[in-house]
C-alpha atoms as a PDB file:
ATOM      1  CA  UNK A   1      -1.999  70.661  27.008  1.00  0.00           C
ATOM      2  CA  UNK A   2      -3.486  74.002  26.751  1.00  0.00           C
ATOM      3  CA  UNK A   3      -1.610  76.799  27.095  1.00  0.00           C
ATOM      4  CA  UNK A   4      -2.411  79.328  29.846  1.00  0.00           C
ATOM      5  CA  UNK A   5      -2.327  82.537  29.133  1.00  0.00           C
ATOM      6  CA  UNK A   6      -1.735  84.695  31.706  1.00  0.00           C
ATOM      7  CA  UNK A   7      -4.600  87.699  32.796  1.00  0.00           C
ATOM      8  CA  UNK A   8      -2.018  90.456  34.450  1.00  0.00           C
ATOM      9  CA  UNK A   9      -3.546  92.854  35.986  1.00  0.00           C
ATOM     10  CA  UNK A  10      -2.168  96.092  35.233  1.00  0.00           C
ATOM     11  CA  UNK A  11      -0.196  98.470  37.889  1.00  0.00           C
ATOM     12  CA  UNK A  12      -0.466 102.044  38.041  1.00  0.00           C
ATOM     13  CA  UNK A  13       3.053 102.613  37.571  1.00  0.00           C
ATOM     14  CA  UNK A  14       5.167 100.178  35.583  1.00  0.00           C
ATOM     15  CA  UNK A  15       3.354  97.237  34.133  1.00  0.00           C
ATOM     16  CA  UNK A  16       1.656  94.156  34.945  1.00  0.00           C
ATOM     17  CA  UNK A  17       0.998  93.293  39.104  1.00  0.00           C
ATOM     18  CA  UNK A  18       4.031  91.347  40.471  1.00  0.00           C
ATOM     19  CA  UNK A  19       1.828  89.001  41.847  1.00  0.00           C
ATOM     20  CA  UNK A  20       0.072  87.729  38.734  1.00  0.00           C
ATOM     21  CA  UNK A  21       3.417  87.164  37.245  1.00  0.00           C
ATOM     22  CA  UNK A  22       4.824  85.176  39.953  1.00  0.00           C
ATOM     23  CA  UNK A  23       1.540  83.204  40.166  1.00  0.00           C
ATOM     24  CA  UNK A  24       1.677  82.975  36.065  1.00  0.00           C
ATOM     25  CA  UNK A  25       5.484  81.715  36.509  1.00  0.00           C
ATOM     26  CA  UNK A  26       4.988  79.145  39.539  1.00  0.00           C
ATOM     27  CA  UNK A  27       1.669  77.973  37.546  1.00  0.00           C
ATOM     28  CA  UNK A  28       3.615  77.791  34.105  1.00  0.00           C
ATOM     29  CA  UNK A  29       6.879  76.073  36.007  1.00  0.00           C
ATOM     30  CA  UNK A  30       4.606  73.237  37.790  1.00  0.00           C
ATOM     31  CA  UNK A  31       2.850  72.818  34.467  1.00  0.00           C
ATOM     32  CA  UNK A  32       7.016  72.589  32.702  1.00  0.00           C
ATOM     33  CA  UNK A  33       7.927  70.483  35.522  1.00  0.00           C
ATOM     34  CA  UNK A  34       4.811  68.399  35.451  1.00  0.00           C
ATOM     35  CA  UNK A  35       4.904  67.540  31.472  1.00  0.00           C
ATOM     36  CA  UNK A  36       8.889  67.064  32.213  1.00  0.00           C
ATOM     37  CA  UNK A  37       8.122  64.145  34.308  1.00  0.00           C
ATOM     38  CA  UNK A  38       5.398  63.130  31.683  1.00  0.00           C
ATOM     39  CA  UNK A  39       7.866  62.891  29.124  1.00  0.00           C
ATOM     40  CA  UNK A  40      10.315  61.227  31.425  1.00  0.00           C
ATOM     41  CA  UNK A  41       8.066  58.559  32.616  1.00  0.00           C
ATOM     42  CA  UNK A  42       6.930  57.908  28.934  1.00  0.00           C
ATOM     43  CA  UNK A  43      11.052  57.853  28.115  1.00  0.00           C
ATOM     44  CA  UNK A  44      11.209  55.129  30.751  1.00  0.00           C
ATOM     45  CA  UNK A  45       8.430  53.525  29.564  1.00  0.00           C
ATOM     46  CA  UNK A  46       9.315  53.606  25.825  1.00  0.00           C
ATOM     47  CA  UNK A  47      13.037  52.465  27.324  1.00  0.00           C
ATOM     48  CA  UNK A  48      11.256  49.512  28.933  1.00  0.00           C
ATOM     49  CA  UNK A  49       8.952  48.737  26.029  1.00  0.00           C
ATOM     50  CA  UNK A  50      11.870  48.723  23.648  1.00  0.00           C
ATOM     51  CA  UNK A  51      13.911  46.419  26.045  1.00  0.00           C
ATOM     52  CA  UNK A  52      10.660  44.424  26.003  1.00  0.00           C
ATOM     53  CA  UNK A  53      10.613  44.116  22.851  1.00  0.00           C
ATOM     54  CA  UNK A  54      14.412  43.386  22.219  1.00  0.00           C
ATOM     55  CA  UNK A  55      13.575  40.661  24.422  1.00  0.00           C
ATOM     56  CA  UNK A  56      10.568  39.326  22.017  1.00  0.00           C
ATOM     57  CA  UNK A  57      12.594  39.572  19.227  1.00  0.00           C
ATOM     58  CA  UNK A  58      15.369  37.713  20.733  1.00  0.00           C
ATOM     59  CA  UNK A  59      13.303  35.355  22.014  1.00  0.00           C
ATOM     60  CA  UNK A  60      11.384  34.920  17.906  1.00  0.00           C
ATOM     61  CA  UNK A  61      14.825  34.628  16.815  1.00  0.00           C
ATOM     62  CA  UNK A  62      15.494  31.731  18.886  1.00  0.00           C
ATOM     63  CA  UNK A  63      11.919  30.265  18.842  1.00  0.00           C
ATOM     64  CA  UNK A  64      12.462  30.830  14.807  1.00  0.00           C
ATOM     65  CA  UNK A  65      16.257  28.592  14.538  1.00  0.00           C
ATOM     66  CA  UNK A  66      14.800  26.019  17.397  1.00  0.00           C
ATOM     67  CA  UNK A  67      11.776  25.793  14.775  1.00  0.00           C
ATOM     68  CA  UNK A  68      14.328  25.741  11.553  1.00  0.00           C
ATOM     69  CA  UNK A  69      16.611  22.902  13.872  1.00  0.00           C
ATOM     70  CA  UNK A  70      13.694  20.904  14.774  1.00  0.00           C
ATOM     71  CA  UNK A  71      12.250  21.088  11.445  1.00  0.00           C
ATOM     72  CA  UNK A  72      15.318  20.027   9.570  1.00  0.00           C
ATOM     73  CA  UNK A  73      15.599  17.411  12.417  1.00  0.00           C
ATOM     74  CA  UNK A  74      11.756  16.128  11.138  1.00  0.00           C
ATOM     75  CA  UNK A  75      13.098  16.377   7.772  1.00  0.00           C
ATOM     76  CA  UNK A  76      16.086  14.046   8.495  1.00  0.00           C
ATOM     77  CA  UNK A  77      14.006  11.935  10.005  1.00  0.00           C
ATOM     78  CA  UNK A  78      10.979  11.831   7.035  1.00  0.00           C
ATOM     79  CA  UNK A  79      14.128  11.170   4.789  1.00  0.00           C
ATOM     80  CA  UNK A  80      15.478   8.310   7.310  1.00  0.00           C
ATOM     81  CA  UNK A  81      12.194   6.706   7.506  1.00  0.00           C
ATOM     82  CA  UNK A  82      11.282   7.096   3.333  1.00  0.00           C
ATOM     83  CA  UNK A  83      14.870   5.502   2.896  1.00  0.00           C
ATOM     84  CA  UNK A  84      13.933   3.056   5.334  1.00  0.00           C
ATOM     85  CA  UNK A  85      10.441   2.274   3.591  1.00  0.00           C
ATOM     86  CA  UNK A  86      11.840   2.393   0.580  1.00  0.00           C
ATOM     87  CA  UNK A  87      14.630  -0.638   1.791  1.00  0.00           C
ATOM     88  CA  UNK A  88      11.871  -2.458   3.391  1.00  0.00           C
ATOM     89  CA  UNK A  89       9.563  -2.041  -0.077  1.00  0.00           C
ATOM     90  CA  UNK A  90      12.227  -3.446  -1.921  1.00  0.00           C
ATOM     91  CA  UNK A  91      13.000  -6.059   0.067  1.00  0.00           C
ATOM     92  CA  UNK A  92       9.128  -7.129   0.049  1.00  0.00           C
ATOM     93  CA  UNK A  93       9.013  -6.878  -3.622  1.00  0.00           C
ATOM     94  CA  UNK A  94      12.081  -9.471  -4.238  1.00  0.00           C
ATOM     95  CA  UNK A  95      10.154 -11.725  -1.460  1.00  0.00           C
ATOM     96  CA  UNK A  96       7.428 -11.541  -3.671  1.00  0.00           C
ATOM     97  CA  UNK A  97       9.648 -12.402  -6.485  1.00  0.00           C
ATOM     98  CA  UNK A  98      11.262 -15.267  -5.130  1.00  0.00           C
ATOM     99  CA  UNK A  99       7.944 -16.517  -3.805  1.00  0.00           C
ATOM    100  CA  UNK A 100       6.385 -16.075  -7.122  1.00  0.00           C
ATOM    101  CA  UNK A 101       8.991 -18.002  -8.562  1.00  0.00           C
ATOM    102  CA  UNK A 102       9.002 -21.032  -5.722  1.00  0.00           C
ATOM    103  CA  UNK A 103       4.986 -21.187  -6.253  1.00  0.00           C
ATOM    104  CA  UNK A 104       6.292 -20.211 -10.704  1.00  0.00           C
ATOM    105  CA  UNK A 105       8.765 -23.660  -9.892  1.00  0.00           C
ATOM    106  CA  UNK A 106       6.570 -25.724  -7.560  1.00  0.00           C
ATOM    107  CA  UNK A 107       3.660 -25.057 -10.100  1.00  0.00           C
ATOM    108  CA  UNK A 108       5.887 -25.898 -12.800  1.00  0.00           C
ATOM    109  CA  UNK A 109       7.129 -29.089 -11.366  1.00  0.00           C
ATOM    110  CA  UNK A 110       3.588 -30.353 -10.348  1.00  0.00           C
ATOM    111  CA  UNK A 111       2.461 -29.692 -14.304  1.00  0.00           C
ATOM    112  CA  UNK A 112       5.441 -31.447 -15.311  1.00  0.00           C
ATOM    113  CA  UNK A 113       4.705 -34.426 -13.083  1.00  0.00           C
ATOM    114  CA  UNK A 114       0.882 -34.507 -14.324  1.00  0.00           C
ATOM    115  CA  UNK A 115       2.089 -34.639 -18.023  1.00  0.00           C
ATOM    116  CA  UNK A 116       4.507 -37.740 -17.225  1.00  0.00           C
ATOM    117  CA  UNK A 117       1.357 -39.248 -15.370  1.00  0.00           C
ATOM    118  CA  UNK A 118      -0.508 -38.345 -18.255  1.00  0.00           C
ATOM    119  CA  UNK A 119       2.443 -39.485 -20.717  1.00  0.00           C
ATOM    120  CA  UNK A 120       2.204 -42.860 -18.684  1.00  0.00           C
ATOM    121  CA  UNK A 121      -1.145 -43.228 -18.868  1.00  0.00           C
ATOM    122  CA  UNK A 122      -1.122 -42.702 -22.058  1.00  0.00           C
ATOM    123  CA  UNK A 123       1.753 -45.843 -22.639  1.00  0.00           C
ATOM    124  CA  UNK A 124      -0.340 -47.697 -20.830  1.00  0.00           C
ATOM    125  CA  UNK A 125      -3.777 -47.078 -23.161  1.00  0.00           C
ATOM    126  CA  UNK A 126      -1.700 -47.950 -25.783  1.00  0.00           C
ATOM    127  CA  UNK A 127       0.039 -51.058 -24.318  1.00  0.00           C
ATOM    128  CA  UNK A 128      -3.779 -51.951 -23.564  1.00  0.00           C
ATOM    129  CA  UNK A 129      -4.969 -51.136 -26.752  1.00  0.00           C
ATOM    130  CA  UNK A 130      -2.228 -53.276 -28.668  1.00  0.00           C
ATOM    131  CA  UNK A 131      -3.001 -56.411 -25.823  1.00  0.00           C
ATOM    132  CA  UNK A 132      -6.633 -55.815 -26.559  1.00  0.00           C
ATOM    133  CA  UNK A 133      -5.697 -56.033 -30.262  1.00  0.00           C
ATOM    134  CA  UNK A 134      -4.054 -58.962 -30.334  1.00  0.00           C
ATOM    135  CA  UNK A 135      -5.912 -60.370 -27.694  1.00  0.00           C
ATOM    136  CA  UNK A 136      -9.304 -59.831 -29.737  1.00  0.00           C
ATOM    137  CA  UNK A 137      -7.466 -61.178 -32.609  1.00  0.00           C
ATOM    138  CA  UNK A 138      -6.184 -64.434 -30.939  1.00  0.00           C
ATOM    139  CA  UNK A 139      -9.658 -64.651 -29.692  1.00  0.00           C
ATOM    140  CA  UNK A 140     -10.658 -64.361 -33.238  1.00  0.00           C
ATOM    141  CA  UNK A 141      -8.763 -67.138 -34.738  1.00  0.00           C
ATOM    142  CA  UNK A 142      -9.881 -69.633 -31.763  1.00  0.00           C
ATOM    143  CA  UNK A 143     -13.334 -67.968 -32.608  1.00  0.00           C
ATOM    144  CA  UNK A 144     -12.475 -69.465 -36.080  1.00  0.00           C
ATOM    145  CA  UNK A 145     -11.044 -72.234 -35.212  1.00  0.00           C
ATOM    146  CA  UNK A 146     -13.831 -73.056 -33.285  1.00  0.00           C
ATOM    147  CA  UNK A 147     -16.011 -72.226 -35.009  1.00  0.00           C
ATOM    148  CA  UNK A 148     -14.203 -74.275 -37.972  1.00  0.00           C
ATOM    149  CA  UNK A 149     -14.362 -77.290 -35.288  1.00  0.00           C
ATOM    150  CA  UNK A 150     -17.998 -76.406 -35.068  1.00  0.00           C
ATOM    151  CA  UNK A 151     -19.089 -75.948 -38.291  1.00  0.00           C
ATOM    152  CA  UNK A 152     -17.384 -79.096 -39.158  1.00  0.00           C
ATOM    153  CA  UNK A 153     -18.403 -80.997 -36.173  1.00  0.00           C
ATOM    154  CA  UNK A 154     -22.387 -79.891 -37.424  1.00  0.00           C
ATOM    155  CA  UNK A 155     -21.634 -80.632 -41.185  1.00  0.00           C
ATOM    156  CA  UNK A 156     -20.516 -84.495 -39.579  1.00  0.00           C
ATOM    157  CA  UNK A 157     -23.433 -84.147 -37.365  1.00  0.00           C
ATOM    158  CA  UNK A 158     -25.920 -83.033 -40.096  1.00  0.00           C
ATOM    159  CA  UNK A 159     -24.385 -85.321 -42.972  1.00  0.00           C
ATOM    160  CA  UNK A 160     -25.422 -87.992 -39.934  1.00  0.00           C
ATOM    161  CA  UNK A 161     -28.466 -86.580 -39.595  1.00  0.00           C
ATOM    162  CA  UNK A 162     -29.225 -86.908 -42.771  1.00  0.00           C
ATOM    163  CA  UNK A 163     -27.970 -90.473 -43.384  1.00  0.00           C
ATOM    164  CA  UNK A 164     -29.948 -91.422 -39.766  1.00  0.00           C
ATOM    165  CA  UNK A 165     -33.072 -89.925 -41.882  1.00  0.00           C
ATOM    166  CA  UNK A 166     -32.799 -91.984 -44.974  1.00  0.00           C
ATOM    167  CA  UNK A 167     -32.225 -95.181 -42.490  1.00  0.00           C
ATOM    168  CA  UNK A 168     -35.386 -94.155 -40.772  1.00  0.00           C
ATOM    169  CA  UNK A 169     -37.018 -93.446 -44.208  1.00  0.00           C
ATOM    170  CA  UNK A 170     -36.386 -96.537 -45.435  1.00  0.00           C
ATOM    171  CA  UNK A 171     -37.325 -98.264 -42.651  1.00  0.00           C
ATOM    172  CA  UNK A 172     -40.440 -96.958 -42.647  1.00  0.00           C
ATOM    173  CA  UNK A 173     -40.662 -97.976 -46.421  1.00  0.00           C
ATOM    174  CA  UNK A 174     -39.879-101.328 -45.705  1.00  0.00           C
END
């Protein structure tokens, strides 16, 4: 605010005119009393701001450990539900183990009935291959015998022959 300086006009006789001091006073008083009120409504004002603001902060504070609560709540529960993955992971991965080693045992039990099919099968060729032996050597010594039988039954036959050819030959000569 600008200061007002007061213009007295000057008396004859003893100083400055009454009038202009009065007027300077009353003027300088309603200016005091007006910048009093300033300053008081800006002291309420401040008063009310700062109450305001108490309020804010109170109301961060509690905003702030809500926040921390429900943030340590989210973390409880993240930890619940990684323990609870982690349980449920683990109990997946023996499943898988014990199914890996039903289809491991199954699997295993399958190959070990193929090889005693195969084992049997294998008997068997050689049970064949022995009755096929002495089969083909039975069939050999009838083969022989027979063919003994034969070969004697043709040397009879051809000694006939023979004999029936010199009868016939010495017919004819006679």
């Amino acid at each position: 605010m600008e200061e007002e300086k007061g213009n007295f006009r000057g008396k004859l006789f003893g100083g400055f005119n009454r009038n202009d001091v009065i007027s300077y006073i009353e003027s300088a008083a309603a200016q005091f009393n007006a910048t009093e009120k300033e300053r008081d409504e800006l002291t309420e004002k401040n008063e009310a701001l700062r109450e305001e603001l108490e309020e804010l902060k109170a109301e961060l504070e509690e905003t702030r450990l809500s926040a921390e609560s429900e943030k340590k709540a989210l973390a409880d529960e993240k930890d619940g539900v990684i323990l609870e993955l982690r349980r449920e992971n683990a109990r997946l991965l023996e499943d898988i183990e014990r199914e890996r080693a039903r289809t491991f045992d199954r699997r295993a039990a399958e190959l070990d009935s193929a090889a005693e099919a195969v084992d049997e099968l294998l008997k068997r060729c050689g049970d064949i291959k022995s009755d096929m032996a002495v089969n083909v050597t039975n069939s050999r010594r009838r083969i022989l015998d027979d063919f003994e039988s034969v070969s004697g039954v043709a040397g009879e036959l051809e000694f006939r022959l023979k004999k029936l050819r010199s009868h016939i030959d010495e017919l004819r000569a006679e």
